[in-house]
Protein backbone atom coordinates (compact mmCIF):
# COMPACT_ATOMS: atom_id res chain seq x y z
CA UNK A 1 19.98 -25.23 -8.71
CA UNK A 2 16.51 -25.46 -7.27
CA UNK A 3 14.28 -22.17 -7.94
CA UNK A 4 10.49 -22.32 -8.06
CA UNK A 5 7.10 -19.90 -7.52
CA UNK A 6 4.56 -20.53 -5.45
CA UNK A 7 1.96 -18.65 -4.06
CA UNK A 8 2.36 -17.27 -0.74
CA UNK A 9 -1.05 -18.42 0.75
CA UNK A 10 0.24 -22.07 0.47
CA UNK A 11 1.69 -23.50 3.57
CA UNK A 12 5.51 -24.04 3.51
CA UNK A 13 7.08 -27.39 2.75
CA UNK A 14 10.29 -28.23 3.78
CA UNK A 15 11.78 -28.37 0.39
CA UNK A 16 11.18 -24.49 0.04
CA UNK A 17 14.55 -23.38 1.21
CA UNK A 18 15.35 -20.02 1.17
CA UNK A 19 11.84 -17.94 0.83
CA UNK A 20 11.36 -14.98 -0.85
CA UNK A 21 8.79 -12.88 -0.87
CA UNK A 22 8.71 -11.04 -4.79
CA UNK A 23 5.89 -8.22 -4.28
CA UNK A 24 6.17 -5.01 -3.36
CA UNK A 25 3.16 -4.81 -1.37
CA UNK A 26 2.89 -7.43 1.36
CA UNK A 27 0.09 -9.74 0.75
CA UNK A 28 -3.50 -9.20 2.17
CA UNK A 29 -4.80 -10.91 5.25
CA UNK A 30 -1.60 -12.74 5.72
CA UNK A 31 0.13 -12.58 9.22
CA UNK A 32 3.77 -12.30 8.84
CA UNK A 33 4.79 -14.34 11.24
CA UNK A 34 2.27 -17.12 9.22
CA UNK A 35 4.22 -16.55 5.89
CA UNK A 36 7.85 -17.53 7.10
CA UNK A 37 9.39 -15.12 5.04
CA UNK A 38 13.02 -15.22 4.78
CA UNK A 39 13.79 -12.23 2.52
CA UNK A 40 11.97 -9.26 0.90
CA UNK A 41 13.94 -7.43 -1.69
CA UNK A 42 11.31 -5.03 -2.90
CA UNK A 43 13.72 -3.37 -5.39
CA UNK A 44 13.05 -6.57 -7.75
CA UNK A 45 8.94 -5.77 -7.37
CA UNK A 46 8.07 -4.20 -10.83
CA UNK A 47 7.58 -0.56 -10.70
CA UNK A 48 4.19 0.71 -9.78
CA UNK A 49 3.51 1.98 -12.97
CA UNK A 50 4.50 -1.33 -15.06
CA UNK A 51 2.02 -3.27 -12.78
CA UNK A 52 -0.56 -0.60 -13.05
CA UNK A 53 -0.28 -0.92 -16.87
CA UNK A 54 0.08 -4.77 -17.21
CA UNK A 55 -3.10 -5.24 -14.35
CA UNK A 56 -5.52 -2.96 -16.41
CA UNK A 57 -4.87 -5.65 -19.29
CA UNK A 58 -3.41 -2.55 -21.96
CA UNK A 59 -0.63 -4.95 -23.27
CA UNK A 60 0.82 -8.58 -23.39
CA UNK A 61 2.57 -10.64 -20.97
CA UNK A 62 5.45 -10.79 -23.60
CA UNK A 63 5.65 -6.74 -23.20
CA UNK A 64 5.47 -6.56 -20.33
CA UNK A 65 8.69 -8.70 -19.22
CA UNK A 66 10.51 -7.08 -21.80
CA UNK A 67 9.27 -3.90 -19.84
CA UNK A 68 10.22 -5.33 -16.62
CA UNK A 69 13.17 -7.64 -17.97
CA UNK A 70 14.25 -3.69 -18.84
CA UNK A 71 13.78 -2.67 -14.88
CA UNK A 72 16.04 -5.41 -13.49
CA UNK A 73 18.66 -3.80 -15.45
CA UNK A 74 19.28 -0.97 -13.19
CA UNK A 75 21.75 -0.94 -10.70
CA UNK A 76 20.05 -1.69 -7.12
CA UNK A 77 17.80 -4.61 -9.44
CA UNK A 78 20.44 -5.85 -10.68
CA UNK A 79 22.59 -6.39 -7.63
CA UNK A 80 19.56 -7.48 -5.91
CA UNK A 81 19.41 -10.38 -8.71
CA UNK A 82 23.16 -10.99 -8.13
CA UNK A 83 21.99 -12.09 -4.68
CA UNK A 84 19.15 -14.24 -5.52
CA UNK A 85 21.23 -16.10 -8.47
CA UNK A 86 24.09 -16.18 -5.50
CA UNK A 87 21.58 -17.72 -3.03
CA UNK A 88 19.94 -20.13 -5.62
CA UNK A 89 23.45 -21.53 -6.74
CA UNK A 90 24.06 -22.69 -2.92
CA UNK A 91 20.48 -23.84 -2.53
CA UNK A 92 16.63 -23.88 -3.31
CA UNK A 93 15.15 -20.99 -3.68
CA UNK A 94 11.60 -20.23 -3.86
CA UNK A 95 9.90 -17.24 -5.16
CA UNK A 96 6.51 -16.43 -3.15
CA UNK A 97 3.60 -14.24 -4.97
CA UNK A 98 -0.01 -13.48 -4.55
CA UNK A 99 -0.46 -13.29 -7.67
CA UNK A 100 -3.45 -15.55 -8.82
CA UNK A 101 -1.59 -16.54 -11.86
CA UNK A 102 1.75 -17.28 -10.58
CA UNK A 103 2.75 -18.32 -14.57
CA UNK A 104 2.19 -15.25 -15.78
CA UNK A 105 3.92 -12.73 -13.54
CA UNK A 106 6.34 -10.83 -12.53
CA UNK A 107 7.62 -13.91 -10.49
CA UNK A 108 7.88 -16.33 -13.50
CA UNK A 109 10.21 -13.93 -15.01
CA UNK A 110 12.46 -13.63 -12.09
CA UNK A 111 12.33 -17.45 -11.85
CA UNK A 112 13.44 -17.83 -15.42
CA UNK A 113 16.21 -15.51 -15.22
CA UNK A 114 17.61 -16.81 -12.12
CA UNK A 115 17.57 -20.46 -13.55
CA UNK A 116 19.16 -18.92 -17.07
C-alpha cells in the first residue's frame, strides 16, 4: 500500500497513481486541466468551520484531528474513506493539498488513517 501527500502545485510524477485532490475549495491559480486530478471527494474536506477555527491558530494540531478524526465518522465521510482505503489497497494513492504545510493538515490525517 502506497499513500502519500503532496502539494498540488508540484508537477505529477509517474509514481503518483491514483490522484486525489483533499480540499474543499479548488486551489488558486491552478488550471484544472494542469492539476491531473483524478478524484475530488469533497465530503472528506474538513468542515468549514473546523478549518476556520484551526486557520485562525485558536487550538492545536492534536485537537484539531481529533475534531476532524470526529467528522470522518459520519456516514457520507466515512464511506468516502471506504473508497480511498479500497483504492489505496489496489494501488498508490496520493493525497494532493495546497496547504503550505502539507505535515500538518487535514491531508496528513487522512494519509495516516488510510495507511492504519
Amino acid at each position: 500500500m502506497s499513500v502519500r501527500v503532496r502539494r498540488i502545485y508540484e508537477p505529477p510524477e509517474p509514481d503518483d497513481g491514483l490522484r486525489v485532490l483533499v480540499d474543499r475549495l479548488w486551489p488558486r491559480g491552478l488550471a484544472k486541466d494542469a492539476a491531473h486530478v483524478d478524484e475530488w471527494p469533497k465530503g472528506l474536506t474538513p468542515s468549514g468551520e473546523l478549518r476556520t477555527w484551526y486557520h485562525a491558530g485558536e487550538g492545536s494540531y492534536e485537537e484539531f484531528r481529533r475534531r476532524y478524526e470526529a467528522e470522518l465518522d459520519a456516514p457520507e465521510a466515512a464511506e468516502l474513506l471506504d473508497g480511498l482505503r479500497k483504492s489505496a489497497r489496489e494501488g498508490s494513492v496520493t493525497l494532493l493539498t495546497a496547504s503550505k504545510n502539507p505535515d500538518r493538515s487535514h491531508a496528513s490525517v487522512l494519509a495516516e488513517l488510510l495507511k492504519g
